[in-house]
C-alpha atoms as a PDB file:
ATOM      1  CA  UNK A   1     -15.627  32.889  -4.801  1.00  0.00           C
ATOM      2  CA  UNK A   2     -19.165  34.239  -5.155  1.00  0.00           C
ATOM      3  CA  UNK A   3     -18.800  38.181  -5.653  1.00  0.00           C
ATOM      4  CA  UNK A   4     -21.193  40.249  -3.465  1.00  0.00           C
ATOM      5  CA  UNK A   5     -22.898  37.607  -1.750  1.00  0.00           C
ATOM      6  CA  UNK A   6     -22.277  37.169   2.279  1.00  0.00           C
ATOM      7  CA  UNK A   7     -23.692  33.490   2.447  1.00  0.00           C
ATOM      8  CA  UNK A   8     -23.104  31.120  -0.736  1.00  0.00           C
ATOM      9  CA  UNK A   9     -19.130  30.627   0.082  1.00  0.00           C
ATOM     10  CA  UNK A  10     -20.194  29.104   3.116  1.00  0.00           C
ATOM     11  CA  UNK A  11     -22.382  27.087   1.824  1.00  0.00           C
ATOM     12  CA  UNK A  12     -20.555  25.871  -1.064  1.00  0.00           C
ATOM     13  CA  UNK A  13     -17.948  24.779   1.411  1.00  0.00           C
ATOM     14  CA  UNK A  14     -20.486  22.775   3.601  1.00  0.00           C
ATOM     15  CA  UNK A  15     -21.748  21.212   0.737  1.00  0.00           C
ATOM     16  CA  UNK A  16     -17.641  20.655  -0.291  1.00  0.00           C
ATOM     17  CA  UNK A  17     -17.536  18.778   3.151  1.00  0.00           C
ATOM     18  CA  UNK A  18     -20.658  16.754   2.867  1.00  0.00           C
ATOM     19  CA  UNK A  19     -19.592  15.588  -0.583  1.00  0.00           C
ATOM     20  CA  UNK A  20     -16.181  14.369   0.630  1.00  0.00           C
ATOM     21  CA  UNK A  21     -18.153  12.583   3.836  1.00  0.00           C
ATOM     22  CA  UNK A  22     -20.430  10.850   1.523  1.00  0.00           C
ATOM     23  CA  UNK A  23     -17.720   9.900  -0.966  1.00  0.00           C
ATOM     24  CA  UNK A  24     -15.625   8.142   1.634  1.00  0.00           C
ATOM     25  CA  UNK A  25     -18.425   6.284   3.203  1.00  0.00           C
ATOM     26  CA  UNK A  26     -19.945   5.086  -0.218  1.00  0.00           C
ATOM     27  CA  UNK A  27     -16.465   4.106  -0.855  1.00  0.00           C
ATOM     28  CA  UNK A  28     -17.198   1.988   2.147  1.00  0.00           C
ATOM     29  CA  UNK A  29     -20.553   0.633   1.807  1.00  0.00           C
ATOM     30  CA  UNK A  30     -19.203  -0.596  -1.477  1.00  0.00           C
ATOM     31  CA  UNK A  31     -16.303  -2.482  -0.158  1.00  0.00           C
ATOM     32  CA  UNK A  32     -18.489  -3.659   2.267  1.00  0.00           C
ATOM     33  CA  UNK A  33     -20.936  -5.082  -0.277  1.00  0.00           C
ATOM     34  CA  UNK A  34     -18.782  -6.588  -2.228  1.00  0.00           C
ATOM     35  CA  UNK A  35     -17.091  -8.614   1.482  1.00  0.00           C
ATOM     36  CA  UNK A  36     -14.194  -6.564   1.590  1.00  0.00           C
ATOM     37  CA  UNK A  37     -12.790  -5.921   5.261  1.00  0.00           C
ATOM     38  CA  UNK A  38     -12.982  -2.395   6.136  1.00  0.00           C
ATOM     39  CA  UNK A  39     -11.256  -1.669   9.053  1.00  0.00           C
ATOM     40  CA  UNK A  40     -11.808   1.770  10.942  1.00  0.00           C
ATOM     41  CA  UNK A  41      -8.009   2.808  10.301  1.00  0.00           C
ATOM     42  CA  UNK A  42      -8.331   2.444   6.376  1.00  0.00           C
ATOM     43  CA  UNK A  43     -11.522   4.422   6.365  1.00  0.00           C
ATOM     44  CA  UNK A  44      -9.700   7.419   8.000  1.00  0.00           C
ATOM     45  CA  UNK A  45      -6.465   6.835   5.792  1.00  0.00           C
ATOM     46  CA  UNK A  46      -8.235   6.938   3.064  1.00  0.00           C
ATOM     47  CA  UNK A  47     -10.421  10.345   3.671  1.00  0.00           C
ATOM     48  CA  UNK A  48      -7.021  11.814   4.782  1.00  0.00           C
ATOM     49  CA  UNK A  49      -6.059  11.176   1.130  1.00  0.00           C
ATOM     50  CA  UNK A  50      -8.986  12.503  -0.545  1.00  0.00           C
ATOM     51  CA  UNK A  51      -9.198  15.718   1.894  1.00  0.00           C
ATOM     52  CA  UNK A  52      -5.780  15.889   1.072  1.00  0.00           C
ATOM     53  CA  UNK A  53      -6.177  15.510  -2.951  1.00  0.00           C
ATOM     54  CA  UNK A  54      -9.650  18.167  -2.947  1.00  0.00           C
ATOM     55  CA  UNK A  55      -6.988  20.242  -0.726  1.00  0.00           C
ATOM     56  CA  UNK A  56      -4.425  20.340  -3.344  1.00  0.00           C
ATOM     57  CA  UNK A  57      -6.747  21.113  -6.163  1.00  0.00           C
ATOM     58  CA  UNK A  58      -8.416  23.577  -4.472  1.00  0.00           C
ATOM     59  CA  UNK A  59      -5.286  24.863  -3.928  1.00  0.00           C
ATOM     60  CA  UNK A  60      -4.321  25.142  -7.133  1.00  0.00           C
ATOM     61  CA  UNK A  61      -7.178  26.128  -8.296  1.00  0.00           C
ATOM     62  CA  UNK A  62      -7.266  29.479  -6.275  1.00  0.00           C
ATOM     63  CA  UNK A  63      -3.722  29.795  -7.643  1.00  0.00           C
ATOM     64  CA  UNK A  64      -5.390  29.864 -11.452  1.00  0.00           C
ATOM     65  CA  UNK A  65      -8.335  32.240  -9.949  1.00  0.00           C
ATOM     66  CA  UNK A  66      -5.491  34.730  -8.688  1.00  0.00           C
ATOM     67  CA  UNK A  67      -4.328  34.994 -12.352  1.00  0.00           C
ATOM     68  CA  UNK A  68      -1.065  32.942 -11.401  1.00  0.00           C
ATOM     69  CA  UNK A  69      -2.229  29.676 -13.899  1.00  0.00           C
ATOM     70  CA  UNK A  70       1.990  28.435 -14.158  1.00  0.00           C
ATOM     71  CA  UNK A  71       1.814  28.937 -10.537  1.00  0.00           C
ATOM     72  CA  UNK A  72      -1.261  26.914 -10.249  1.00  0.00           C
ATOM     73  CA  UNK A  73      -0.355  24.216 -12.744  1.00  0.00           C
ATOM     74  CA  UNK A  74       2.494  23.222 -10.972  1.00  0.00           C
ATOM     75  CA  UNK A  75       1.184  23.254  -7.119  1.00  0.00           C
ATOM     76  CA  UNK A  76      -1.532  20.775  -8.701  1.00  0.00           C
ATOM     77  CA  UNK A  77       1.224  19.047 -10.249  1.00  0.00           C
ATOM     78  CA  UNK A  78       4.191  19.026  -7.599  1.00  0.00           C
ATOM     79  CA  UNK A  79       2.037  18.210  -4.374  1.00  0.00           C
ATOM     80  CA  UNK A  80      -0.866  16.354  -6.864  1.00  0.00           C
ATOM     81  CA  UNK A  81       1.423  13.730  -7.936  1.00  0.00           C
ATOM     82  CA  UNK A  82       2.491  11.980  -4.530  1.00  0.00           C
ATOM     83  CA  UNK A  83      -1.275  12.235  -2.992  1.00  0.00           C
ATOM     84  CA  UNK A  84      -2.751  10.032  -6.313  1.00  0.00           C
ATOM     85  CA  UNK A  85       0.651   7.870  -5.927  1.00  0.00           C
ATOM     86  CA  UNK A  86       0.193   7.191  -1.984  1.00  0.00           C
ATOM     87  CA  UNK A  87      -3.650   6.943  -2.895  1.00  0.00           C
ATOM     88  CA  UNK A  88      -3.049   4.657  -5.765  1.00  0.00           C
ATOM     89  CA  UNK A  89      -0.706   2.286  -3.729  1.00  0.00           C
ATOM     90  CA  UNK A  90      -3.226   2.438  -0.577  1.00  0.00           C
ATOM     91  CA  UNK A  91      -6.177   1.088  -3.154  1.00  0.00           C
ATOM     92  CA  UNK A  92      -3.428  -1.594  -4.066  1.00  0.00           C
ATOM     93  CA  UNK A  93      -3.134  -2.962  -1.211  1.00  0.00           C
ATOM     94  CA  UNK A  94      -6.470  -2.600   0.711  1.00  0.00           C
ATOM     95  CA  UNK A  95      -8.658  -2.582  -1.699  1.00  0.00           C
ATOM     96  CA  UNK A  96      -7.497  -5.162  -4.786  1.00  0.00           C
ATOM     97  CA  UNK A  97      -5.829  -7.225  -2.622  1.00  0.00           C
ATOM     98  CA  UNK A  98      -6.891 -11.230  -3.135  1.00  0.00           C
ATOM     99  CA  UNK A  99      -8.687 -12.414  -0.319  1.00  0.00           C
ATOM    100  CA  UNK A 100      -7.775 -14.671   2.163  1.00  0.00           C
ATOM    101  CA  UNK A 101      -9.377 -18.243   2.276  1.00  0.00           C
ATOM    102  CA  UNK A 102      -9.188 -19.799   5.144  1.00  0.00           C
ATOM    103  CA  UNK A 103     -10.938 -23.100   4.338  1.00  0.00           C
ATOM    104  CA  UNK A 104      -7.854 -24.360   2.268  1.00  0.00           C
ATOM    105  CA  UNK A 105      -6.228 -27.475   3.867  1.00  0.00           C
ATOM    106  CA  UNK A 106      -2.755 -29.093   3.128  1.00  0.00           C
END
């Protein structure tokens, strides 16, 4: 990635990590702000679908560095397209779902 140097691919990729750890807990603290539920099982479903979705891309993006851009175009596109649909039906139903009130009597 970085020609000639022994150090900045590593750290690029720590920084890749801490980026994706502080994505999916501000994703958190947000829900959490706004009295959503977070439960310890969504948290980790839901960083297994963005690792998953900065996998892909990178992915495909290494693809395009290699000089095989088709190639790389349609990884993104062929494994891309059911991580943003599972991610996308996940939000659904986690995240925009109506909350429940409890204080309602018959």
């Amino acid at each position: 990635m970085f020609p000639g140097t022994t150090i900045l691919d590593y750290v690029f990729w720590m920084i890749m990590g801490a980026l994706q750890v502080l994505i999916v807990l501000g994703l958190v603290e947000w829900l959490k702000y706004y009295g959503r539920k977070v439960v310890w099982w969504q948290v980790a479903l839901f960083y297994a679908g963005f690792a998953s979705l900065c996998s892909v891309v990178a992915g495909g993006t290494t693809l395009m560095g290699e000089y095989e851009t088709i190639a790389g175009w349609y990884f993104i596109g062929v494994l891309g397209l059911p991580v943003v649909i599972c991610l996308a039906i996940a939000i659904r139903l986690f995240i925009m779902k109506k909350p429940s009130d409890v204080s309602q009597s018959s």
